[in-house]
C-alpha atoms as a PDB file:
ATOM      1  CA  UNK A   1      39.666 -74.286-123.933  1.00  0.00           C
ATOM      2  CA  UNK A   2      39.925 -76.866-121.649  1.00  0.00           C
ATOM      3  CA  UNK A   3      42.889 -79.476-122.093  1.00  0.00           C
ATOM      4  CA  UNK A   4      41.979 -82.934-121.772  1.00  0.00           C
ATOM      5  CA  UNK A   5      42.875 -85.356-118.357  1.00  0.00           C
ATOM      6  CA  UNK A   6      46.548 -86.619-118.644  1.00  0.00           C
ATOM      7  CA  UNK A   7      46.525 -90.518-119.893  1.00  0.00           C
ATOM      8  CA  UNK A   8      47.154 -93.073-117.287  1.00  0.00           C
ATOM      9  CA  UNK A   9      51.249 -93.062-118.750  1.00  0.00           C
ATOM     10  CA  UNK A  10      51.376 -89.298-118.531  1.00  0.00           C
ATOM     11  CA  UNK A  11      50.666 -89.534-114.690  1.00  0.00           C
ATOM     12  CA  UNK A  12      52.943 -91.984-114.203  1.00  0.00           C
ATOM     13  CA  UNK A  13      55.860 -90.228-115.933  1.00  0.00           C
ATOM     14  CA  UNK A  14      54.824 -87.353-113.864  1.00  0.00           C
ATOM     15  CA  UNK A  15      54.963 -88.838-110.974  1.00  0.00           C
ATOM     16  CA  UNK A  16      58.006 -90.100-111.707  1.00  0.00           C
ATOM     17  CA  UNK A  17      59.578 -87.160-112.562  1.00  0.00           C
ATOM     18  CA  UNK A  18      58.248 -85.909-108.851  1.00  0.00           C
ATOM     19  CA  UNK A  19      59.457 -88.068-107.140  1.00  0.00           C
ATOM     20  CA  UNK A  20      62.606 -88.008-108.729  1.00  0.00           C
ATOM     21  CA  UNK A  21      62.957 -84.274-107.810  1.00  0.00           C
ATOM     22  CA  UNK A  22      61.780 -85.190-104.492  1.00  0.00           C
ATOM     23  CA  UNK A  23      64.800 -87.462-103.817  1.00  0.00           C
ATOM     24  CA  UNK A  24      66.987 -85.058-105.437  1.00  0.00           C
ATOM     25  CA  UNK A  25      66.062 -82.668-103.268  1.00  0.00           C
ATOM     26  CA  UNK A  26      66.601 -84.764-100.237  1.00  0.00           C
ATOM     27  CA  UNK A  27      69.970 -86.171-100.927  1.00  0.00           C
ATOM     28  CA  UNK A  28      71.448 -82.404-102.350  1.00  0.00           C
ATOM     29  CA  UNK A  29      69.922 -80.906 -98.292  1.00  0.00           C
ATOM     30  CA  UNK A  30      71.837 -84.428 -96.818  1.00  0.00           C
ATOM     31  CA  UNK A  31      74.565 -83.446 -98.488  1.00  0.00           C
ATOM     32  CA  UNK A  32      75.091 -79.588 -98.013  1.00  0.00           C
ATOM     33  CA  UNK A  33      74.444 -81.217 -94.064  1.00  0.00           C
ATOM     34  CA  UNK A  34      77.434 -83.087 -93.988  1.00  0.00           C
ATOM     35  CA  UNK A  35      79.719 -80.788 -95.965  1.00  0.00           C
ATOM     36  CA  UNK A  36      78.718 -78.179 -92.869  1.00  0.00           C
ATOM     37  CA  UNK A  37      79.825 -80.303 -90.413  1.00  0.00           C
ATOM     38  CA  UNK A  38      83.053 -81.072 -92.422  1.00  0.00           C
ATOM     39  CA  UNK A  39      83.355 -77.502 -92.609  1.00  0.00           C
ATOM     40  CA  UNK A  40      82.779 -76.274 -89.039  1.00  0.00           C
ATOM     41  CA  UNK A  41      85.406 -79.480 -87.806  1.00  0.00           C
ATOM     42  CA  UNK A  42      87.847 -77.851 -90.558  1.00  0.00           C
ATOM     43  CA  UNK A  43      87.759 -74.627 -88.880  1.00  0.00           C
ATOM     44  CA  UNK A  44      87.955 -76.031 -85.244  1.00  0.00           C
ATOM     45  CA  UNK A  45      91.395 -77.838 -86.392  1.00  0.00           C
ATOM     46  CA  UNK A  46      93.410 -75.531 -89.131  1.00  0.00           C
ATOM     47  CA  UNK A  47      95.969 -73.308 -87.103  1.00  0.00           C
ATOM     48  CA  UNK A  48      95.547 -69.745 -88.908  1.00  0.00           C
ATOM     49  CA  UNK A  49      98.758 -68.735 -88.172  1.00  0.00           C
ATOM     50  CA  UNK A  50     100.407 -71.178 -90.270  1.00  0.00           C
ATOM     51  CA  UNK A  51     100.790 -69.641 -93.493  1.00  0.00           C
ATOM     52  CA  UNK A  52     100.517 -73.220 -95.352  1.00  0.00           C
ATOM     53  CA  UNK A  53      97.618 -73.714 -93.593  1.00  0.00           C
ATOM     54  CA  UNK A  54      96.186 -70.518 -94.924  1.00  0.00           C
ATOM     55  CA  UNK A  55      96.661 -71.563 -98.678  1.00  0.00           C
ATOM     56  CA  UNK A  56      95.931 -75.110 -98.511  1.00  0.00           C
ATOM     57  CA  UNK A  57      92.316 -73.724 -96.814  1.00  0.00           C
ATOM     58  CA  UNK A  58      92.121 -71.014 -99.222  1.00  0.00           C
ATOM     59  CA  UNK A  59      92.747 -73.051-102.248  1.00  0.00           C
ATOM     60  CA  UNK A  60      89.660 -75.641-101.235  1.00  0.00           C
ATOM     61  CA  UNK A  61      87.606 -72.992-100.607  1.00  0.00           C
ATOM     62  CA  UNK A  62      88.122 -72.182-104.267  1.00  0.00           C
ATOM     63  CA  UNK A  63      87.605 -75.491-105.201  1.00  0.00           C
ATOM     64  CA  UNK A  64      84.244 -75.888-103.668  1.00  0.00           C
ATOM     65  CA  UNK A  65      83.046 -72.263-104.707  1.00  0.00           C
ATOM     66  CA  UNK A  66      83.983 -73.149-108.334  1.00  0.00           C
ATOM     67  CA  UNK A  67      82.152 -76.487-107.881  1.00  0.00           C
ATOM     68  CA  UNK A  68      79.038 -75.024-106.384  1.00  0.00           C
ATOM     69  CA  UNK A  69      78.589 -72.785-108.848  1.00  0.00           C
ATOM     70  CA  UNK A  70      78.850 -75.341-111.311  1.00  0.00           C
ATOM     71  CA  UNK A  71      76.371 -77.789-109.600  1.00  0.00           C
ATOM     72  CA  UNK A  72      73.902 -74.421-109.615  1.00  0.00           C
ATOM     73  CA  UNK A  73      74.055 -74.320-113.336  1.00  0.00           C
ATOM     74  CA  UNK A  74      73.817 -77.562-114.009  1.00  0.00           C
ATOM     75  CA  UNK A  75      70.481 -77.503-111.609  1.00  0.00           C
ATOM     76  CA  UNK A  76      69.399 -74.832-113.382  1.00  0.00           C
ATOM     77  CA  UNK A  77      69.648 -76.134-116.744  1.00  0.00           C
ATOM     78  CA  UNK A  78      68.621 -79.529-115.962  1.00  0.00           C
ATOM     79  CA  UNK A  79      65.276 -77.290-114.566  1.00  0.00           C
ATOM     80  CA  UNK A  80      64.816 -75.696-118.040  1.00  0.00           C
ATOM     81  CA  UNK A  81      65.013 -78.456-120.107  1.00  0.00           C
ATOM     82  CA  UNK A  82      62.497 -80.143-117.534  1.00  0.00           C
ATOM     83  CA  UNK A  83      59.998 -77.169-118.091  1.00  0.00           C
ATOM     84  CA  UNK A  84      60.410 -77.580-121.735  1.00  0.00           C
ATOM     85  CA  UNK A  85      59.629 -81.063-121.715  1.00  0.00           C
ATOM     86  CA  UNK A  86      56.521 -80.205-119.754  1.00  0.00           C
ATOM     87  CA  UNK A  87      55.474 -77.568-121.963  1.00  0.00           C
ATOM     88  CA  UNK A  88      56.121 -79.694-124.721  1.00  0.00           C
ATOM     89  CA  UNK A  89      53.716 -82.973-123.107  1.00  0.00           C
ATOM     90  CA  UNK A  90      51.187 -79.971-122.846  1.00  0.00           C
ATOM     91  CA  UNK A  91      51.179 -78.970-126.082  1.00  0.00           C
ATOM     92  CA  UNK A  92      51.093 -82.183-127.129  1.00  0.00           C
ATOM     93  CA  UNK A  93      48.122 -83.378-125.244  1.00  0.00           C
ATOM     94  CA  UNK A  94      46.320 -79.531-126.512  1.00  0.00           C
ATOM     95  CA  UNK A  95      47.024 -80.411-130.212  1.00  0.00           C
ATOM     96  CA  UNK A  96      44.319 -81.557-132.334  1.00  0.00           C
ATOM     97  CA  UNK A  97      45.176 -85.835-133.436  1.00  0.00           C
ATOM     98  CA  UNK A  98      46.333 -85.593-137.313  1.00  0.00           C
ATOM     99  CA  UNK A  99      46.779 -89.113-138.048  1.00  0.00           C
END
C-alpha cells in the first residue's frame, strides 16, 4: 500500500521543520566553535599552581559538563517527540477519511 503525495501544507510544514533543524544545527556547531576557543584561551591564562585557580577551573568545568548533558537530553527528547509527530502526520495521511 502506497501512501498518498503529502498536501501542498504538509510540504511546507516539512520544510519548515528542515530547515529549522538545519539552522539548529548550524548555530549549536557555531557555538561549540566559540566555546573551544574560550576554552583553549582559558587554559593558555589559568596558572595551575594556584590552588584557587584549580577550583574555580574545576568547578566550571562541572558547570558546563552538567549543562551539556542537559542540552543532550533535551536534543534528544525534542528528537523523539519530532519523530512522533512525523509518525503521527503519516498515519494520518495512511488512514482511511471517516467524515
Amino acid at each position: 500500500m502506497t501512501s498518498p503525495a503529502p498536501t501542498a501544507a504538509g510540504r511546507a510544514a516539512l520544510d519548515r521543520l528542515d530547515r529549522a533543524n538545519q539552522r539548529v544545527t548550524i548555530t549549536i556547531l557555531l557555538a561549540a566553535a566559540i566555546e573551544a576557543v574560550l576554552l583553549v584561551f582559558v587554559l593558555m591564562v589559568i596558572d595551575f599552581k594556584d590552588p584557587l585557580h584549580q577550583l574555580v577551573f574545576l568547578l566550571a568545568m562541572l558547570t558546563y559538563f552538567t549543562l551539556g548533558l542537559a542540552i543532550v537530553a533535551l536534543g534528544a527528547h525534542v528528537s523523539r517527540v519530532q519523530e512522533r509527530l512525523l509518525t503521527a502526520l503519516e498515519l494520518l495521511r495512511e488512514a482511511p477519511d471517516t467524515r
